[in-house]
C-alpha atoms as a PDB file:
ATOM      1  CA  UNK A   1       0.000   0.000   0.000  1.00  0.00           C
ATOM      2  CA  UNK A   2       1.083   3.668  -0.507  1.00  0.00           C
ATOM      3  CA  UNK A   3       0.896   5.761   2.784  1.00  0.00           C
ATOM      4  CA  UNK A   4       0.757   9.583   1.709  1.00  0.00           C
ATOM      5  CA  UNK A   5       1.833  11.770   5.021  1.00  0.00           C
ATOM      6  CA  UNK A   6       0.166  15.110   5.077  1.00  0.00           C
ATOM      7  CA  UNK A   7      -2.509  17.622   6.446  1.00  0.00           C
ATOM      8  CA  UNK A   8      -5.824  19.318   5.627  1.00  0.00           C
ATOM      9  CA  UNK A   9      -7.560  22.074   6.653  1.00  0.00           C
ATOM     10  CA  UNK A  10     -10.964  23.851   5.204  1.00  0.00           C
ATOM     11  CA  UNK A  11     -10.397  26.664   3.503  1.00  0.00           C
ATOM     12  CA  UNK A  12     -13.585  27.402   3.022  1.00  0.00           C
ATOM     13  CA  UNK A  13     -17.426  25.341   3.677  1.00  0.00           C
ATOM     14  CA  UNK A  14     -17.058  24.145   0.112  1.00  0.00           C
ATOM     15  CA  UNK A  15     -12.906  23.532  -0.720  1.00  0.00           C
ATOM     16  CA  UNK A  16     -10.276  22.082   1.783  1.00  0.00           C
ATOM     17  CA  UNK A  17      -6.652  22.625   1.345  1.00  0.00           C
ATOM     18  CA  UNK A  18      -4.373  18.859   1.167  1.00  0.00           C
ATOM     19  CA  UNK A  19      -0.742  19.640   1.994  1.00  0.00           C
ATOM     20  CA  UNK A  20       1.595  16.480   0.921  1.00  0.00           C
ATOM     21  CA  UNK A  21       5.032  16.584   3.124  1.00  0.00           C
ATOM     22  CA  UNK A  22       5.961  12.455   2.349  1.00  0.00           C
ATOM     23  CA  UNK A  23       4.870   8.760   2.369  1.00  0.00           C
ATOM     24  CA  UNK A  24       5.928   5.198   2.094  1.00  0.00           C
ATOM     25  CA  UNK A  25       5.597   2.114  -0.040  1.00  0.00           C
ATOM     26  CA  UNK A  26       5.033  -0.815   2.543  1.00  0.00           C
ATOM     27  CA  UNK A  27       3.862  -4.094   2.304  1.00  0.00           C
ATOM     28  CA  UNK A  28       0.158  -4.314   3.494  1.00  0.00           C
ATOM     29  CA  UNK A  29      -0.542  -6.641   7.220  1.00  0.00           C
ATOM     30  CA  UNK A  30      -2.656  -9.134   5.157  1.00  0.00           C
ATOM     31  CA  UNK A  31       0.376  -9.527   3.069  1.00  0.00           C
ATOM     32  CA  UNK A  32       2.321 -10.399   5.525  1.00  0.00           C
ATOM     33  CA  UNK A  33       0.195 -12.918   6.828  1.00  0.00           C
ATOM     34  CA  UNK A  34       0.147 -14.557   3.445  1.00  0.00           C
ATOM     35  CA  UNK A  35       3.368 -16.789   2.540  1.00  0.00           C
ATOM     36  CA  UNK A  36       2.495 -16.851  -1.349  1.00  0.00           C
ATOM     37  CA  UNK A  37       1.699 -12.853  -1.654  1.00  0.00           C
ATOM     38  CA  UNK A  38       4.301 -12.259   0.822  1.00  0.00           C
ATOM     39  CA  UNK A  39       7.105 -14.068  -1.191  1.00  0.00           C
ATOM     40  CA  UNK A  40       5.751 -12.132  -4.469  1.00  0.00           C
ATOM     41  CA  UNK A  41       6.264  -8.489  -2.511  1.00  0.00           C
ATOM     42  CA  UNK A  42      10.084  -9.686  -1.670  1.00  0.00           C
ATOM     43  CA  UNK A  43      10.463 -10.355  -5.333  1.00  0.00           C
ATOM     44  CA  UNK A  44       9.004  -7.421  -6.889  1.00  0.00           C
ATOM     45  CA  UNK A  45      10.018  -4.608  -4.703  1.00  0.00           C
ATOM     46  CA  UNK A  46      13.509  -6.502  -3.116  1.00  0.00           C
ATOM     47  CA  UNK A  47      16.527  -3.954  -3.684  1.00  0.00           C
ATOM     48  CA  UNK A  48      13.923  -2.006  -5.966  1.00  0.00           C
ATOM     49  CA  UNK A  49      15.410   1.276  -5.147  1.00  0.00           C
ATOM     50  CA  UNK A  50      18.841   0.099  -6.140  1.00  0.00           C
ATOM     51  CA  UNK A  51      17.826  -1.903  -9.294  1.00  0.00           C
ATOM     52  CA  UNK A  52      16.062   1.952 -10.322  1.00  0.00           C
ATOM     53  CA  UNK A  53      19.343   3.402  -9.681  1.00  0.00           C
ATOM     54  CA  UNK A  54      21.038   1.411 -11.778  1.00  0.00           C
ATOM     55  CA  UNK A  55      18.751   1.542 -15.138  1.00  0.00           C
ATOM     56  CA  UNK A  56      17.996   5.400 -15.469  1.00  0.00           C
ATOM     57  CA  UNK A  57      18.737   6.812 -17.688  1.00  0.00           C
ATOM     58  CA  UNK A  58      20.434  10.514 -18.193  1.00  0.00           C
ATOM     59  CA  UNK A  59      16.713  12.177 -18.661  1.00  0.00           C
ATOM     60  CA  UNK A  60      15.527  10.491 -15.344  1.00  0.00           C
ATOM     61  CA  UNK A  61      18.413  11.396 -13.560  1.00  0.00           C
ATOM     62  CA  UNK A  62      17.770  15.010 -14.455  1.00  0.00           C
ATOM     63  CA  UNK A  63      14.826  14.664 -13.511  1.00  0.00           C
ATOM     64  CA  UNK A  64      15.486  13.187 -10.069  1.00  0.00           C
ATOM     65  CA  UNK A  65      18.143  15.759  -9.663  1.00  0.00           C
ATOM     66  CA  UNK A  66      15.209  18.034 -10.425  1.00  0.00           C
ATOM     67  CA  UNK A  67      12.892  16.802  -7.349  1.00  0.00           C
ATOM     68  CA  UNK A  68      15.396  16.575  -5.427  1.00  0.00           C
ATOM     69  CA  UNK A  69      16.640  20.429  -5.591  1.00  0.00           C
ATOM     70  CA  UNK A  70      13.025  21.286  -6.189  1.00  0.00           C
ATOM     71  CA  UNK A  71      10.657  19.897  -3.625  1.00  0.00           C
ATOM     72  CA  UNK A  72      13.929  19.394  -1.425  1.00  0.00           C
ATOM     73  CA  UNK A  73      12.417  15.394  -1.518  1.00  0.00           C
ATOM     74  CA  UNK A  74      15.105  12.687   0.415  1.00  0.00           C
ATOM     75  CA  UNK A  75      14.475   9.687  -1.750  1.00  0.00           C
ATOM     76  CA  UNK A  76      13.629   6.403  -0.669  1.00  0.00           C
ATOM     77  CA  UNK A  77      15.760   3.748  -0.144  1.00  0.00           C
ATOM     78  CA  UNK A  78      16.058  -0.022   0.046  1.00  0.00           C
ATOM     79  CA  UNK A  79      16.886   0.204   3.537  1.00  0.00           C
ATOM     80  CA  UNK A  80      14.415   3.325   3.765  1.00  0.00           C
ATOM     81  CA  UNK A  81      11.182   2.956   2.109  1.00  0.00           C
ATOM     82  CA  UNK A  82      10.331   6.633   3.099  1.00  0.00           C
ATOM     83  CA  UNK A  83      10.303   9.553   1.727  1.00  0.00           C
ATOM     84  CA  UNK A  84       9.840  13.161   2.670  1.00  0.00           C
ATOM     85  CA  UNK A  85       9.169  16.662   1.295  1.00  0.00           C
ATOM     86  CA  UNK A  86      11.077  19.554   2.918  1.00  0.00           C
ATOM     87  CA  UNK A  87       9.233  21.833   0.351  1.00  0.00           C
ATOM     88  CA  UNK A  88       5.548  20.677   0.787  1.00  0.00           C
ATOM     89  CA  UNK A  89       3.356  19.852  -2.242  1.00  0.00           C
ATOM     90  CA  UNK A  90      -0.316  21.291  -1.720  1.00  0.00           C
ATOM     91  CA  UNK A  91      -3.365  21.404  -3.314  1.00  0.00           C
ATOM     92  CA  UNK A  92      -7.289  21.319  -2.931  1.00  0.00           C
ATOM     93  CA  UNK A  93     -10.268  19.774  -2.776  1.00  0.00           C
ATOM     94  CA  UNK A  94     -14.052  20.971  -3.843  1.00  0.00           C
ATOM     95  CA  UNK A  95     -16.421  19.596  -2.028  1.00  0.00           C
ATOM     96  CA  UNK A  96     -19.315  19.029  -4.604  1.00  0.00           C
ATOM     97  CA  UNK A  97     -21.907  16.560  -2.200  1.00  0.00           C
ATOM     98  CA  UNK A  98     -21.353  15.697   0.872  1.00  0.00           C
ATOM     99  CA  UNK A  99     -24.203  13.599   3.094  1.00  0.00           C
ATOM    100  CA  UNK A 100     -23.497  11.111   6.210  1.00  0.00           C
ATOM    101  CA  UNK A 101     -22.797   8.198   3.776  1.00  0.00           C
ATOM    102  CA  UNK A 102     -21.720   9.787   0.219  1.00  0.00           C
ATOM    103  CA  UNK A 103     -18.882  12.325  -0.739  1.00  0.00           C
ATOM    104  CA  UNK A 104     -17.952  13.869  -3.782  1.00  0.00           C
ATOM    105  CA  UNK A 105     -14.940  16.041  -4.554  1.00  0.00           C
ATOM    106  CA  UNK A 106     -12.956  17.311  -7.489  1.00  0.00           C
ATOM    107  CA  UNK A 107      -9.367  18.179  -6.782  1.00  0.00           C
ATOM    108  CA  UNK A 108      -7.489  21.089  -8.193  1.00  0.00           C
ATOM    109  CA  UNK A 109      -6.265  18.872 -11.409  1.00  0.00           C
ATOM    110  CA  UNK A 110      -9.772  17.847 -12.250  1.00  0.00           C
ATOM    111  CA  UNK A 111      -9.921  14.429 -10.390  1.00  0.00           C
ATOM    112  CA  UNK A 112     -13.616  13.237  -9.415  1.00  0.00           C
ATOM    113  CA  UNK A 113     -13.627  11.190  -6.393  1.00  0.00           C
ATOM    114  CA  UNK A 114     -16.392   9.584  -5.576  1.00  0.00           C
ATOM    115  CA  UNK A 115     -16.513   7.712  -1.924  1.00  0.00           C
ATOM    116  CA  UNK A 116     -18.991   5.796   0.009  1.00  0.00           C
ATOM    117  CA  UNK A 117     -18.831   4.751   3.831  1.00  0.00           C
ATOM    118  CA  UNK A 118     -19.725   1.431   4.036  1.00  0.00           C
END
């Protein structure tokens, strides 16, 4: 699962600010609990960050170089699935319907999400 790190806070009664400052890639508990899917994560995403490394290319090294001096970003690791924003992403969300068991909301790139509590 992906684990984004952040905060919110309303902005106004219709649009709440999202600030992103990290996350993590981690393997989820049912996976873990599951010797076949468990032995698929170690060979999918074992020494991932170093395998990366060593196939990019010149234009995703820029690039990298890029986020890095940008968004001040540390970079995950093998060792260190985390990473972290120094300089903070941040965003919004509309809130188009909202009722005790339906939510709507477009973010400030267009996305429609759609969520139910079950």
């Amino acid at each position: 699962e992906i684990m984004m790190e952040g905060y919110c806070y309303p902005e106004s009664d219709t649009r709440v600010t999202v600030i992103f400052t990290g996350g993590e890639l981690r393997k989820r508990k049912s996976a873990m609990q599951d010797c076949d899917i468990s032995k698929l994560w170690e060979q999918t995403f074992a020494n991932a960050y170093k395998k990366a490394d060593m196939e990019r290319g010149y234009v995703e090294q820029l690039m990298q170089y890029v986020m890095k001096s940008v968004l001040k970003l540390e970079m995950p690791t093998d060792d260190n699935p985390r990473y972290k924003m120094k300089r903070v992403m941040k965003g919004y969300l509309d809130i188009l319907y909202l009722d005790e068991s339906f939510r709507v909301t477009r973010g400030n790139r267009g996305s429609v999400v759609v969520v139910e509590k079950s």
